[in-house]
C-alpha atoms as a PDB file:
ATOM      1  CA  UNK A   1      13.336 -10.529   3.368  1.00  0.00           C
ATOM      2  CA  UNK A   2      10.947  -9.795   6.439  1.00  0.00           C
ATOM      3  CA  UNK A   3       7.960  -7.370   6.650  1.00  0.00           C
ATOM      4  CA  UNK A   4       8.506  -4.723   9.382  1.00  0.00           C
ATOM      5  CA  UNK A   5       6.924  -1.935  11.035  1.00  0.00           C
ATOM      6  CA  UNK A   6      10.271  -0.163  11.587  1.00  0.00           C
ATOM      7  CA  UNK A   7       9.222   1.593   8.291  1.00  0.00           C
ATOM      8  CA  UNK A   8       6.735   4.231   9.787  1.00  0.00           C
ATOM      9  CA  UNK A   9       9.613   5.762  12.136  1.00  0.00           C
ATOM     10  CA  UNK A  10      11.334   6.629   8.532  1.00  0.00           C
ATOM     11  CA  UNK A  11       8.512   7.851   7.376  1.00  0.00           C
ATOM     12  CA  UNK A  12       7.265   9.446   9.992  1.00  0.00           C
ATOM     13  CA  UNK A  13      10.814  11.850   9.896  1.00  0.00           C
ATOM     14  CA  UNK A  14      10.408  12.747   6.450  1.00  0.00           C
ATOM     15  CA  UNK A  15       6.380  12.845   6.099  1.00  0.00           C
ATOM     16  CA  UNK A  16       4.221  13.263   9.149  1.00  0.00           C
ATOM     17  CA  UNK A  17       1.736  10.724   8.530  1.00  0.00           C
ATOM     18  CA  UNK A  18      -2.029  11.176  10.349  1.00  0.00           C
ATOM     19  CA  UNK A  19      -3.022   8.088  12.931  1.00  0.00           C
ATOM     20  CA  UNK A  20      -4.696   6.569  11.017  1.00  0.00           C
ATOM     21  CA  UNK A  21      -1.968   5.299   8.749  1.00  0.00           C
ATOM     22  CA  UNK A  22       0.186   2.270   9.300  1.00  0.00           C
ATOM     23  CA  UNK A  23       3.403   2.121   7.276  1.00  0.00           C
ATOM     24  CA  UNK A  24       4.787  -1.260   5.952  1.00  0.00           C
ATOM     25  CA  UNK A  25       7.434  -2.171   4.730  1.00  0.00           C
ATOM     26  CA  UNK A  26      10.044  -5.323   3.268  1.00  0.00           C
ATOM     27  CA  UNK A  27      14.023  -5.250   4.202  1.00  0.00           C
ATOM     28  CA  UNK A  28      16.465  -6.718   2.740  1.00  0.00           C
ATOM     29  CA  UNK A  29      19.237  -6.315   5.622  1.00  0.00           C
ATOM     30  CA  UNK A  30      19.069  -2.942   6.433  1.00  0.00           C
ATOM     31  CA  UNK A  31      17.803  -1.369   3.223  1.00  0.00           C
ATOM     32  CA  UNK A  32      13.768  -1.231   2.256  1.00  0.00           C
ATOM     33  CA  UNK A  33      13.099  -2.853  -1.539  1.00  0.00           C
ATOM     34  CA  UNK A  34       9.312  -1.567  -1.136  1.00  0.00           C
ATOM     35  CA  UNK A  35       7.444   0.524   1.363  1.00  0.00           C
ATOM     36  CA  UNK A  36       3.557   1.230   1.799  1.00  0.00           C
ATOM     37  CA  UNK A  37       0.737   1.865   4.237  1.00  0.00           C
ATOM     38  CA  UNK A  38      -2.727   1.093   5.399  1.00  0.00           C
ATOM     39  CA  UNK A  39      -5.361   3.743   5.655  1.00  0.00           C
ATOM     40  CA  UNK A  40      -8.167   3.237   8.082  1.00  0.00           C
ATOM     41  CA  UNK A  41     -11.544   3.480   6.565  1.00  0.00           C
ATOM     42  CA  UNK A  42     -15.114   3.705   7.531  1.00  0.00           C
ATOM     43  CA  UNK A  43     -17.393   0.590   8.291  1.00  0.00           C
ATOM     44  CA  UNK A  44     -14.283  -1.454  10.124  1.00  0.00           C
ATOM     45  CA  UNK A  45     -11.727  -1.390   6.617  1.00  0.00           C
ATOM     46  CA  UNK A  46      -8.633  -0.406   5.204  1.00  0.00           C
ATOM     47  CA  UNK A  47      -7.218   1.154   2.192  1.00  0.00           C
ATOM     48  CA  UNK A  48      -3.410  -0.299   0.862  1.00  0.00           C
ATOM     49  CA  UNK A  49      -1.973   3.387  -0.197  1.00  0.00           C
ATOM     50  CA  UNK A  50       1.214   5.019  -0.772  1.00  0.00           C
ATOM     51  CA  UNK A  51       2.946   2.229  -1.762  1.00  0.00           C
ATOM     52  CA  UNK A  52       6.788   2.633  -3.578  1.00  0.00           C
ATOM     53  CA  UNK A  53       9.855   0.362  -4.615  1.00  0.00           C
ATOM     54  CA  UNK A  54      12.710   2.229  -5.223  1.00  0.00           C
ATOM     55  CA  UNK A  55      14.171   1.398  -9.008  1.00  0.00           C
ATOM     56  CA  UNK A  56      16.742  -0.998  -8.105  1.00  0.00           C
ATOM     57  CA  UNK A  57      14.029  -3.253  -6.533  1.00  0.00           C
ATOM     58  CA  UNK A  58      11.394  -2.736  -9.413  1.00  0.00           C
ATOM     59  CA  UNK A  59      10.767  -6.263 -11.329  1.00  0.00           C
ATOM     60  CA  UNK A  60      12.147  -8.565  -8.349  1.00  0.00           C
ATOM     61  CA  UNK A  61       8.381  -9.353  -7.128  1.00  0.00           C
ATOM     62  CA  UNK A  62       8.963  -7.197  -3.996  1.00  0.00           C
ATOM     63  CA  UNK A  63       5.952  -4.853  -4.175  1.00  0.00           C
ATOM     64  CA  UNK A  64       3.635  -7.827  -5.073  1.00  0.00           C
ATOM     65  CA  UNK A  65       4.939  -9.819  -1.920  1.00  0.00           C
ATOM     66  CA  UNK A  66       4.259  -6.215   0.234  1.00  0.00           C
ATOM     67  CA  UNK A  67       0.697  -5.592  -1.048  1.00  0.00           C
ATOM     68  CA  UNK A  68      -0.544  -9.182  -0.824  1.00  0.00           C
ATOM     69  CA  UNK A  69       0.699  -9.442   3.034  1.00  0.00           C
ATOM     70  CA  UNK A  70      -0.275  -6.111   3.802  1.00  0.00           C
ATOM     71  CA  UNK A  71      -3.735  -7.004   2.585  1.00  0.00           C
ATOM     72  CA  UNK A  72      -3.566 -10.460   4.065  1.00  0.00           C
ATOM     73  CA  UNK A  73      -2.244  -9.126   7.548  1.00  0.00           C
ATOM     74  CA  UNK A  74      -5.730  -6.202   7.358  1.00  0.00           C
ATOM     75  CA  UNK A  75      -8.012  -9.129   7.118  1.00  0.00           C
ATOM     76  CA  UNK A  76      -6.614 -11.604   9.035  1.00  0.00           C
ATOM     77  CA  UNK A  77      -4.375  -9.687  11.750  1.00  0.00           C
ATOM     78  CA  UNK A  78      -6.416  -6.848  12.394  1.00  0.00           C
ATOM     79  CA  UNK A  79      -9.779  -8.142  11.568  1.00  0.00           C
ATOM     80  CA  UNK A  80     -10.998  -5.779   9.055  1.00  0.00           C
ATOM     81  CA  UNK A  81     -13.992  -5.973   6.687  1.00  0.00           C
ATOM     82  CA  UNK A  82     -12.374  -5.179   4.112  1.00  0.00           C
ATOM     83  CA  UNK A  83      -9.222  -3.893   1.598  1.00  0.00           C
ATOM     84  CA  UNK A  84      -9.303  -1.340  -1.128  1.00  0.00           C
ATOM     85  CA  UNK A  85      -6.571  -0.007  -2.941  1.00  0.00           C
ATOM     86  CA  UNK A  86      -6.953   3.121  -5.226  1.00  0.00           C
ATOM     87  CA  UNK A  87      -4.669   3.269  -8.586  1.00  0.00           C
ATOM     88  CA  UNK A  88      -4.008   5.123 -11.406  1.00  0.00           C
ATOM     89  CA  UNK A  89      -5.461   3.777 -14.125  1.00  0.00           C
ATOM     90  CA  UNK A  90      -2.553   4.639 -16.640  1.00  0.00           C
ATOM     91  CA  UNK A  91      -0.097   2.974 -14.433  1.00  0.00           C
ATOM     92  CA  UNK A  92      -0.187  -0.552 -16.107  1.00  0.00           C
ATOM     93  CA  UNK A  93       2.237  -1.986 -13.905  1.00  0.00           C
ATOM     94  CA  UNK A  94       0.897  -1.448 -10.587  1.00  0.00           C
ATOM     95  CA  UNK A  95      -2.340  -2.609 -11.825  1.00  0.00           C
ATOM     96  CA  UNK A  96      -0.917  -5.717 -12.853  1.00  0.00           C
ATOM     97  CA  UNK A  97       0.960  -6.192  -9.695  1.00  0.00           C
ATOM     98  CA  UNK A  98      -3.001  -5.129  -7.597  1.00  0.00           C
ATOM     99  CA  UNK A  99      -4.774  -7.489  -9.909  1.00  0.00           C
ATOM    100  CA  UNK A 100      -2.565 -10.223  -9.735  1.00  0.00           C
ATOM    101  CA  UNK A 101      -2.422 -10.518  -5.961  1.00  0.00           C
ATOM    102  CA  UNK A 102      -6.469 -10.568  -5.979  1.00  0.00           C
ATOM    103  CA  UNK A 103      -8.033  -7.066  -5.996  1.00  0.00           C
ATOM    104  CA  UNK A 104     -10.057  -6.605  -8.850  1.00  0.00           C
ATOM    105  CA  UNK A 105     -11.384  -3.133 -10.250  1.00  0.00           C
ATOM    106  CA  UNK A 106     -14.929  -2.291  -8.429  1.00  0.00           C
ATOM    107  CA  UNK A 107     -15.106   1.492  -9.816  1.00  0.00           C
ATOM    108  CA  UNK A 108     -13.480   4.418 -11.254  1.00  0.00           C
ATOM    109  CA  UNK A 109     -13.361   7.902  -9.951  1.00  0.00           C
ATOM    110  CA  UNK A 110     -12.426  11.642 -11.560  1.00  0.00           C
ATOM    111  CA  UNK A 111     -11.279  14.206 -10.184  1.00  0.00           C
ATOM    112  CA  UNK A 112     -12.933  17.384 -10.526  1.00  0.00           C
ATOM    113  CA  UNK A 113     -11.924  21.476  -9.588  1.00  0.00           C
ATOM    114  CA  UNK A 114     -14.724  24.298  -9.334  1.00  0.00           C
ATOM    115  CA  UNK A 115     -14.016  27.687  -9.810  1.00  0.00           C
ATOM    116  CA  UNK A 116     -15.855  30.626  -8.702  1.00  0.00           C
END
């Protein structure tokens, strides 16, 4: 299993990301068991986002490993200030996996629509 880079030229064919996204992603030989990126924020700091394992790598520890070396690789790597992620709050098992690798809820958001 290695991290790699590689991912973002995948990505990049099927969904345009803007510059200031980095894709990640871990291999296992050629395949990807979980994919994600970094979103560059204000004030020097990051944002893990978009992250997915495919179902036959769910429950193998693969997105855990992903979003605690993405993190890691922000702070240490690239210097950043700082990490957020942004989660659904009914998805209990990505929060478990985000709270278990150290990020801890600061905050929750809504989303609202106006009408005219």
């Amino acid at each position: 299993m290695s991290v790699s880079s590689s991912f973002g030229e995948l990505v990049r064919f099927f969904l345009p990301l803007p510059p200031d996204f980095h894709s990640h992603g871990f291999q296992i030989g050629t395949e990807y068991a979980s994919v994600g990126c970094l979103k560059e924020l204000p004030n020097d700091g990051v944002r893990v986002c978009m992250m997915y394992t495919p179902p036959e790598h769910r429950k193998k520890g693969y997105a855990s490993a992903l979003v605690a070396s993405i993190a890691e690789h922000a702070i240490t790597t690239r210097k950043k200030r700082y990490c957020t992620i942004a989660t659904d709050l009914g998805n209990p098992t990505s929060n478990a996996i985000y709270e278990r690798v150290g990020f801890a809820p600061y905050t929750d958001f809504g989303e609202y629509h106006f009408s005219h």
